[in-house]
Protein backbone atom coordinates (compact mmCIF):
# COMPACT_ATOMS: atom_id res chain seq x y z
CA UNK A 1 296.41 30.59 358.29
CA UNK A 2 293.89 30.18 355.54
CA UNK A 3 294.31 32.27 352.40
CA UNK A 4 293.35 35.88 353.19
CA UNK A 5 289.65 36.86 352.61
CA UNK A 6 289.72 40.76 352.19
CA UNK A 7 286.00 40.81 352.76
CA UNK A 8 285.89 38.80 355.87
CA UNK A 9 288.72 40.51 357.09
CA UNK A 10 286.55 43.38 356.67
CA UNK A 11 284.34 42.13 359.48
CA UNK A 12 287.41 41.04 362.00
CA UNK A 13 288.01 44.46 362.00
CA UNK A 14 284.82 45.56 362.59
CA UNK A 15 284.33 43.38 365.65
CA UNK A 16 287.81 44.58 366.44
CA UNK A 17 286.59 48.21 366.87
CA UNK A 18 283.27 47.51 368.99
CA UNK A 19 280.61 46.30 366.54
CA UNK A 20 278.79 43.16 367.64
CA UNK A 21 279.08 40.86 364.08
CA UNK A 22 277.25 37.65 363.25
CA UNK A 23 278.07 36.14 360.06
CA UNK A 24 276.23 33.33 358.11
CA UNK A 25 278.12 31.22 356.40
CA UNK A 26 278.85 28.01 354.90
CA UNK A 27 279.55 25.22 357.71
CA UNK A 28 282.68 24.45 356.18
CA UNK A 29 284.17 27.49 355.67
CA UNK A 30 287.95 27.99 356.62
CA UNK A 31 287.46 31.44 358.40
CA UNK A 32 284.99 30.23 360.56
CA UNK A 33 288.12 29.76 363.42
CA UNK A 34 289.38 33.20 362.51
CA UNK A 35 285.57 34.50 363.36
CA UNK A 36 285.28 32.89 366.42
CA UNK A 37 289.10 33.83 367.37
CA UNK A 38 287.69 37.45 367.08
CA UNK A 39 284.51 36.75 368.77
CA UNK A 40 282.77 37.05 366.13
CA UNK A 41 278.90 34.66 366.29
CA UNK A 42 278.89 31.88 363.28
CA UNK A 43 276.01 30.43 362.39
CA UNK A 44 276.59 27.73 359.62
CA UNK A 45 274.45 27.64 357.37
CA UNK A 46 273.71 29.43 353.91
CA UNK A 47 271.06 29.91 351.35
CA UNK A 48 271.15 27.39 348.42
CA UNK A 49 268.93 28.75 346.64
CA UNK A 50 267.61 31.82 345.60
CA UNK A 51 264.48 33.22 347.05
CA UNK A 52 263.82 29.89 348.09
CA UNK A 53 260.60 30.55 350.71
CA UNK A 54 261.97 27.72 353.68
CA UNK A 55 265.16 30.21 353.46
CA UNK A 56 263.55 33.38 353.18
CA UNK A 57 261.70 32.44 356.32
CA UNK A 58 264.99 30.92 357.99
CA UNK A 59 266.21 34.43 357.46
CA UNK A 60 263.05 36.30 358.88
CA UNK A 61 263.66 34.55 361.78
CA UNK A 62 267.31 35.17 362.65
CA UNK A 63 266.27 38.93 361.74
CA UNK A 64 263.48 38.35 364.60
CA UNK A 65 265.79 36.94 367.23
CA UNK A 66 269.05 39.23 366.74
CA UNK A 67 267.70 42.57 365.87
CA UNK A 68 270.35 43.66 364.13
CA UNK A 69 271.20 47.19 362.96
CA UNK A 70 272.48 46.19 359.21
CA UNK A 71 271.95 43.21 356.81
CA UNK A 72 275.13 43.17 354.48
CA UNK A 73 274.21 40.93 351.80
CA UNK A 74 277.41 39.71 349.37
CA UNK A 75 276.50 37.27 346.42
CA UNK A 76 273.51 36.55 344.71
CA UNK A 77 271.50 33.99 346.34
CA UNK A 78 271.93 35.70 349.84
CA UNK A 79 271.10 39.30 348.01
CA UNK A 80 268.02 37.96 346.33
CA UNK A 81 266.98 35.75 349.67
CA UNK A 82 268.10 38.37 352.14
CA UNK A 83 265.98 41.32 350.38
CA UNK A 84 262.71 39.06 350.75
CA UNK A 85 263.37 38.62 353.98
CA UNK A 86 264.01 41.82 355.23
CA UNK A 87 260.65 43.30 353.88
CA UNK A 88 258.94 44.55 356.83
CA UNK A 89 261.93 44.44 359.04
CA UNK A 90 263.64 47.17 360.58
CA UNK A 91 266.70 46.62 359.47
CA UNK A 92 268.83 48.78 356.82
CA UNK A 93 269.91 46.62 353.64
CA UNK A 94 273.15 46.83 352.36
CA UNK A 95 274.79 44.82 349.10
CA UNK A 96 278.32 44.62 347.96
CA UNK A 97 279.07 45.07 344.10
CA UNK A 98 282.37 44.21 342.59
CA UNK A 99 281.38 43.61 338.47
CA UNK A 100 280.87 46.54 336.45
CA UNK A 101 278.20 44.63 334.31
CA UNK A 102 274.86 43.72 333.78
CA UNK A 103 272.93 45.77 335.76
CA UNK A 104 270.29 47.96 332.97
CA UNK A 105 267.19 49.59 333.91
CA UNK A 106 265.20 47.21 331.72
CA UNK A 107 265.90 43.90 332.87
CA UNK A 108 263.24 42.49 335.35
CA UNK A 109 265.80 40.29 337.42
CA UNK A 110 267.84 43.67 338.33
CA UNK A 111 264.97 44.69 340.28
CA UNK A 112 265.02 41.05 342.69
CA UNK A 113 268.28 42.59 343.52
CA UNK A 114 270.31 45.96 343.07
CA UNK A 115 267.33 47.77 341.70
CA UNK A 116 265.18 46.23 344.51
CA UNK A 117 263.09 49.23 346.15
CA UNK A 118 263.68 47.45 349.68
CA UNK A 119 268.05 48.14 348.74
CA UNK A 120 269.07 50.98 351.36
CA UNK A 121 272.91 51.20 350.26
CA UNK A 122 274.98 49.85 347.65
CA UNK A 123 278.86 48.90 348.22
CA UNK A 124 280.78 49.59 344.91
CA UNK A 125 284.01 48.01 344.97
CA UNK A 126 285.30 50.87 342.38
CA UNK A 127 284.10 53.98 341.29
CA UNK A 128 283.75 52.31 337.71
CA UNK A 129 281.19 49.48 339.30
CA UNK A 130 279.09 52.79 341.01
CA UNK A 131 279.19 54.93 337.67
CA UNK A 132 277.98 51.79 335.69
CA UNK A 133 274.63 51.24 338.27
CA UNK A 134 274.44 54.72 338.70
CA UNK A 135 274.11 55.15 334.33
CA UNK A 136 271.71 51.80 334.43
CA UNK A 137 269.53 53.36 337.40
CA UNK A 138 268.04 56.61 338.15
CA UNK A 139 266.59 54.94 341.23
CA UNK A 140 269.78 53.85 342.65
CA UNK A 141 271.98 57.23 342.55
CA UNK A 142 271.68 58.30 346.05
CA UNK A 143 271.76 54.49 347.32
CA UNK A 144 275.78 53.68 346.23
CA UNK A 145 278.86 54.46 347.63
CA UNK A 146 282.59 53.39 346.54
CA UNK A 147 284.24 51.38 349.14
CA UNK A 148 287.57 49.65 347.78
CA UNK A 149 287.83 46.46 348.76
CA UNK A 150 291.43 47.04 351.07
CA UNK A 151 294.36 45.25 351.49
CA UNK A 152 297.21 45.19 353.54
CA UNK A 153 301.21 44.18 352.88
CA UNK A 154 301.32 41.96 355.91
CA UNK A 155 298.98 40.07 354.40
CA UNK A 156 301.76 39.36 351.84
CA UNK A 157 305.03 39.30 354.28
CA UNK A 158 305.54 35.70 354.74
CA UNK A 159 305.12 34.67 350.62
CA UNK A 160 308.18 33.39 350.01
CA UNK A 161 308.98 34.04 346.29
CA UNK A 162 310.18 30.28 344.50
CA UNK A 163 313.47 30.12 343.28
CA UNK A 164 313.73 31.57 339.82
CA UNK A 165 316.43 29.26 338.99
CA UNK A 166 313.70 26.57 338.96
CA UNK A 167 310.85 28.33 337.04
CA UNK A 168 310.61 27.24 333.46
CA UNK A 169 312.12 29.83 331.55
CA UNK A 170 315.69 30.91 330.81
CA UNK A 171 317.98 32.90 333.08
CA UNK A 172 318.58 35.85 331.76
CA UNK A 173 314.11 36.32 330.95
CA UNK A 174 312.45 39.43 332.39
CA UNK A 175 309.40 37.13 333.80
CA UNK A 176 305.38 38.58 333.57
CA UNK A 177 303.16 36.15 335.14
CA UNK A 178 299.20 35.99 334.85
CA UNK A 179 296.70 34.32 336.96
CA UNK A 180 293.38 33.97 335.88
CA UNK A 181 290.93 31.32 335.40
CA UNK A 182 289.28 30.74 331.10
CA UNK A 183 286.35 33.31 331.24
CA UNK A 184 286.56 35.59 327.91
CA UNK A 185 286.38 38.99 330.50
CA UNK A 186 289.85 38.06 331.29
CA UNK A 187 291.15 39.02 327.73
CA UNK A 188 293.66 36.01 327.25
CA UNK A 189 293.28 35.96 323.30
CA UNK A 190 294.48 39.59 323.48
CA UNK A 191 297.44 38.99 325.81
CA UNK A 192 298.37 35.84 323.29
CA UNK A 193 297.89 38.26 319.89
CA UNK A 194 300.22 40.89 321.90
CA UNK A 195 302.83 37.98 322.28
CA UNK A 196 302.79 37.00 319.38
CA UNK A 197 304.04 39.88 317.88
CA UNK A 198 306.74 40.80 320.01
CA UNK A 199 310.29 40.85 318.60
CA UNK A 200 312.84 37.63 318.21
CA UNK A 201 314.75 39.28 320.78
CA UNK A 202 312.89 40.85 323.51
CA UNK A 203 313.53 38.85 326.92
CA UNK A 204 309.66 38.51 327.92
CA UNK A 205 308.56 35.30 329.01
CA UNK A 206 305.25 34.52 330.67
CA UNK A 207 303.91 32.17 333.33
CA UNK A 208 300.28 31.61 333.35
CA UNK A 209 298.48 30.05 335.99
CA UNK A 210 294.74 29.30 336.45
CA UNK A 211 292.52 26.82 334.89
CA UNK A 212 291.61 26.38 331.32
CA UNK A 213 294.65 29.02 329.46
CA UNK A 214 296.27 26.35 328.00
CA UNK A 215 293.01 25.59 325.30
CA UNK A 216 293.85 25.03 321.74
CA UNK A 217 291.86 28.52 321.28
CA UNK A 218 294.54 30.59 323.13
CA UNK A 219 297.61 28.36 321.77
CA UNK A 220 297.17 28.02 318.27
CA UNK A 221 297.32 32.26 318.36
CA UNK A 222 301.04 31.49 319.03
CA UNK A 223 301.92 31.21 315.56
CA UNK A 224 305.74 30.62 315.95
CA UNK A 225 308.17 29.20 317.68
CA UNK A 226 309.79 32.29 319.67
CA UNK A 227 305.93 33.23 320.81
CA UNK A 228 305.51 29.66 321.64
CA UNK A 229 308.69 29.51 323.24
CA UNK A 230 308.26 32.34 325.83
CA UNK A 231 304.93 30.88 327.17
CA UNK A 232 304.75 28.62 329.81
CA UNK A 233 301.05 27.20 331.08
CA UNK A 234 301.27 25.61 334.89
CA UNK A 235 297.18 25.57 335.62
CA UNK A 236 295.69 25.94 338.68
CA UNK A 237 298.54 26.20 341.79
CA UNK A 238 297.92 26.69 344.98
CA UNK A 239 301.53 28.02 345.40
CA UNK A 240 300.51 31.19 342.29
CA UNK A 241 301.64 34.05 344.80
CA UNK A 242 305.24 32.57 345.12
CA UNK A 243 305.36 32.57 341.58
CA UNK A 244 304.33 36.26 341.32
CA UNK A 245 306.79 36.95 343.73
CA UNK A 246 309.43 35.31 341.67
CA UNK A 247 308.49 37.57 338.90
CA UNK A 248 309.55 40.93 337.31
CA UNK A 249 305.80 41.98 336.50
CA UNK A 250 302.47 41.08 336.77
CA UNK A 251 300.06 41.41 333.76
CA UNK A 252 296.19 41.37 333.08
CA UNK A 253 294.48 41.92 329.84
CA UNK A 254 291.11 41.82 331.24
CA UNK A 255 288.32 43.69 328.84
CA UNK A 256 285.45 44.65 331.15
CA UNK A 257 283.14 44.03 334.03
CA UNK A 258 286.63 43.55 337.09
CA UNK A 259 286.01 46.09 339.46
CA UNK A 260 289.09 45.84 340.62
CA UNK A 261 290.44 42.58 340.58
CA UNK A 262 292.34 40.65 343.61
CA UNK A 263 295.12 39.22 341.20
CA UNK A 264 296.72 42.61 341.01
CA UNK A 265 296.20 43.92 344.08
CA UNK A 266 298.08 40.92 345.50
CA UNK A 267 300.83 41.43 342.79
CA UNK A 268 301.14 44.80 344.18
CA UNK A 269 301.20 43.66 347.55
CA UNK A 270 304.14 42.01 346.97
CA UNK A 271 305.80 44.61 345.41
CA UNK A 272 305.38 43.34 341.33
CA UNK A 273 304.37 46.20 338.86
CA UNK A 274 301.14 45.54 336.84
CA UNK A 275 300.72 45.74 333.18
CA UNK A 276 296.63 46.59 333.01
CA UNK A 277 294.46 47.23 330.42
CA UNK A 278 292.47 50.51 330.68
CA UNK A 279 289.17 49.42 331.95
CA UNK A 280 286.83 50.75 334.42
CA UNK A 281 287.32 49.83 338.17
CA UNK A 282 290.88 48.50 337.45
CA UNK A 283 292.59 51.52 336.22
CA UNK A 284 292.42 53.14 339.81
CA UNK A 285 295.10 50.71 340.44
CA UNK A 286 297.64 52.21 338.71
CA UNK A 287 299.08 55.55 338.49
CA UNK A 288 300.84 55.44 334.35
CA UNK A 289 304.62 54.82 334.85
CA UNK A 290 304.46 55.48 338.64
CA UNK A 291 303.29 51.92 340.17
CA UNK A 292 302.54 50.14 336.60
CA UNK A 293 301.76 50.54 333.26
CA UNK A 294 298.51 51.15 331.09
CA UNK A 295 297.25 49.50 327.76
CA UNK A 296 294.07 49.77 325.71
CA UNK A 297 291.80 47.18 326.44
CA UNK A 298 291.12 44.50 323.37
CA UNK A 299 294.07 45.89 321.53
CA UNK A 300 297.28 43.65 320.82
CA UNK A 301 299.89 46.48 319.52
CA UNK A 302 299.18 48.17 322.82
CA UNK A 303 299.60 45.29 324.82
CA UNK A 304 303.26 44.68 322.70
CA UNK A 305 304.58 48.29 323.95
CA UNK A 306 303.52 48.25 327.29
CA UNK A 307 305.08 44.85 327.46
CA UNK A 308 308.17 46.19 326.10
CA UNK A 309 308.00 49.24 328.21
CA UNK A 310 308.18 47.02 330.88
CA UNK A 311 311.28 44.77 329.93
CA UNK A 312 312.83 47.85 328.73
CA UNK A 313 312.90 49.42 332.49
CA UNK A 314 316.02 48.24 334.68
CA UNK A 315 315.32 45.74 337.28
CA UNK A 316 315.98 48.78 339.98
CA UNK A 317 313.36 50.73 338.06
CA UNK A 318 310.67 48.18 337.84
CA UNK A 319 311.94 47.57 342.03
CA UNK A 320 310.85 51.25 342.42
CA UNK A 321 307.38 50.73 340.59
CA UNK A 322 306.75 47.97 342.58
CA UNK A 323 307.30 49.86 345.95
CA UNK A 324 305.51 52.19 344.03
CA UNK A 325 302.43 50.00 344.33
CA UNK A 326 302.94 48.39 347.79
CA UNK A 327 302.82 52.20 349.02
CA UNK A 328 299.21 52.69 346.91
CA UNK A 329 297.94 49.77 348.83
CA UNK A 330 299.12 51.35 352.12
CA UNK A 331 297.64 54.41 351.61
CA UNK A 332 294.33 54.74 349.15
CA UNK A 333 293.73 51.04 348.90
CA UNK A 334 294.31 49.81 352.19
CA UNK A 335 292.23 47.65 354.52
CA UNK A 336 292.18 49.93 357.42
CA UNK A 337 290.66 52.64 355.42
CA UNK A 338 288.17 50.41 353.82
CA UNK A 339 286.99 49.64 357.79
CA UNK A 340 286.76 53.04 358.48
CA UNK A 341 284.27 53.81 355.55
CA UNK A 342 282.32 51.07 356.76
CA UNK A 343 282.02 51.90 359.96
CA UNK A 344 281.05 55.69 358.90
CA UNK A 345 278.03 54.16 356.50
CA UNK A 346 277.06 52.00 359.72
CA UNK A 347 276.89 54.94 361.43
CA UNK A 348 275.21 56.93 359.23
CA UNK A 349 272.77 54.28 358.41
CA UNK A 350 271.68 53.70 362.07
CA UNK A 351 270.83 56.87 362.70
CA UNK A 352 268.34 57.54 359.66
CA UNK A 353 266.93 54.32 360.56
């Protein structure tokens, strides 16, 4: 099957358990056969634009012929399209929110979309991503709730880990892998600083996958030749979950803004203990020393000793940690009881409307 999509997985399940769901989406989107499978209504098509009138009105108009209950609303141009449209509907408006950023009080655009009056209920992927609307907005308190965005270990069952013997570092490495794409939230100049600086012979190495890590400005931190030594830069893969399995750890330096970010809950899915930095929305991942390990955001030393921490655990007790972490995504970060909290706000919100 297609790479797992936690959010439209979201609204399987809800079909699943007796709603009627009709999604809008882009005509050549890969789950479109798992929607139908599920019996689940596709129409193809998406806004391109946002706010664009011809779409607003295209939206009006499936409003007018399916009557539905809820409009869930998930990225920008459908939030800013689908709130224009619904104006004067009967219909209760609900947006998703996973970045704990750039939504303040006094910026004009917030109010075309999660400040909008015509907003009935906010999804917060983390309690960090409500607190930060809820500080930004007194308009908005009432309006959000703090669904985590579920998972669940089968989803990870057939990932067949790559052979280590193959990966590009030596044998005898305790391995911390990375994926992320080049955008400065993700902390990379930190996570090279903190490498830098670890000692001639600690065993870390590091495999870092995702487009644009391997830029002269992250490099040229590496200063000598055991740093540069221990990292290893592959790009984008499709294949990046084997080579998480294959790993010992899993590590993000991330500074603000993730919510809580897919990369480690799919590292902890397959049973790898996270190194995270202490920021909101992603520290309700981890439990300190029980399923991972801590640092202070922006800060290299930190960084160093949880890396160390890490390397210095045996590879039984970093096993433990990371069936440590598999059992936090079975129980408070799981997808079945994300789908129950939606289907509680559905029912909640149908009945005040």
């Amino acid at each position: 099957m297609t790479k797992v999509n936690p959010e439209a997985e979201i609204f399987i399940s809800l079909q699943q358990i007796g709603h009627e769901v009709v999604i809008c989406t882009y005509p050549d989107s890969e789950y479109t056969p798992r929607f139908e499978a599920a019996g689940i209504r596709v129409i193809p098509w998406h806004p391109l634009k946002k706010g664009n009138p011809k779409e607003v009105r295209k939206i009006r108009s499936l409003l007018d012929e399916i009557q539905p209950d809820c409009l869930f609303l998930f990225n920008s141009k459908a939030i800013i399209t689908g709130i224009q449209a619904a104006i004067g509907k009967d219909v209760q408006v609900i947006l998703y929110r996973g970045y704990s950023a750039n939504i303040h009080w006094w910026d004009p655009f917030a109010y075309s979309k999660f400040l909008h009056p015509r907003v009935d209920k906010i999804i917060c992927n983390s309690i960090g991503v409500q607190r930060h609307i809820q500080r930004n907005s007194l308009f908005v308190k009432d309006k959000t709730i703090t669904i985590h965005k579920g998972h669940k270990l089968e989803w990870y069952q057939n990932i067949k880990a790559h052979d280590r013997s193959n990966l590009p570092v030596k044998k005898d490495s305790v391995i911390f892998t990375c994926v992320a794409n080049d955008r400065r939230m993700k902390g990379i100049k930190y996570l090279m600083d903190a490498i830098n600086q670890l000692p001639a012979e600690n065993k870390a190495a590091f495999v870092l996958i995702g487009k644009g890590l391997d830029q002269p400005k992250y490099t040229k931190r590496l200063t000598h030749t055991e740093a540069r030594n221990r990292v290893h830069f592959l790009g984008y893969r499709k294949d990046a979950l084997e080579y998480v399995a294959a790993s010992d750890a899993f590590i993000l330096t991330s500074t603000k803004g993730e919510s809580i970010t897919k990369a480690v809950l799919e590292a902890m899915g397959l049973g790898i203990p996270p190194v995270i930095t202490d920021i909101e929305g992603n520290i309700e991942l981890v439990e300190p020393e029980k399923n991972g390990i801590v640092v202070r955001s922006k800060n290299p030393n930190s960084i160093k000793e949880g890396i160390l921490k890490m390397c210095q655990l045996s590879t039984q007790e970093r096993h433990e940690m990371g069936k440590a972490s598999q059992n936090r995504i079975a129980t408070v970060l799981s997808h079945e009881h994300t789908v129950k909290l939606y289907d509680s706000l559905i029912a909640k919100l149908v009945k005040l409307s």
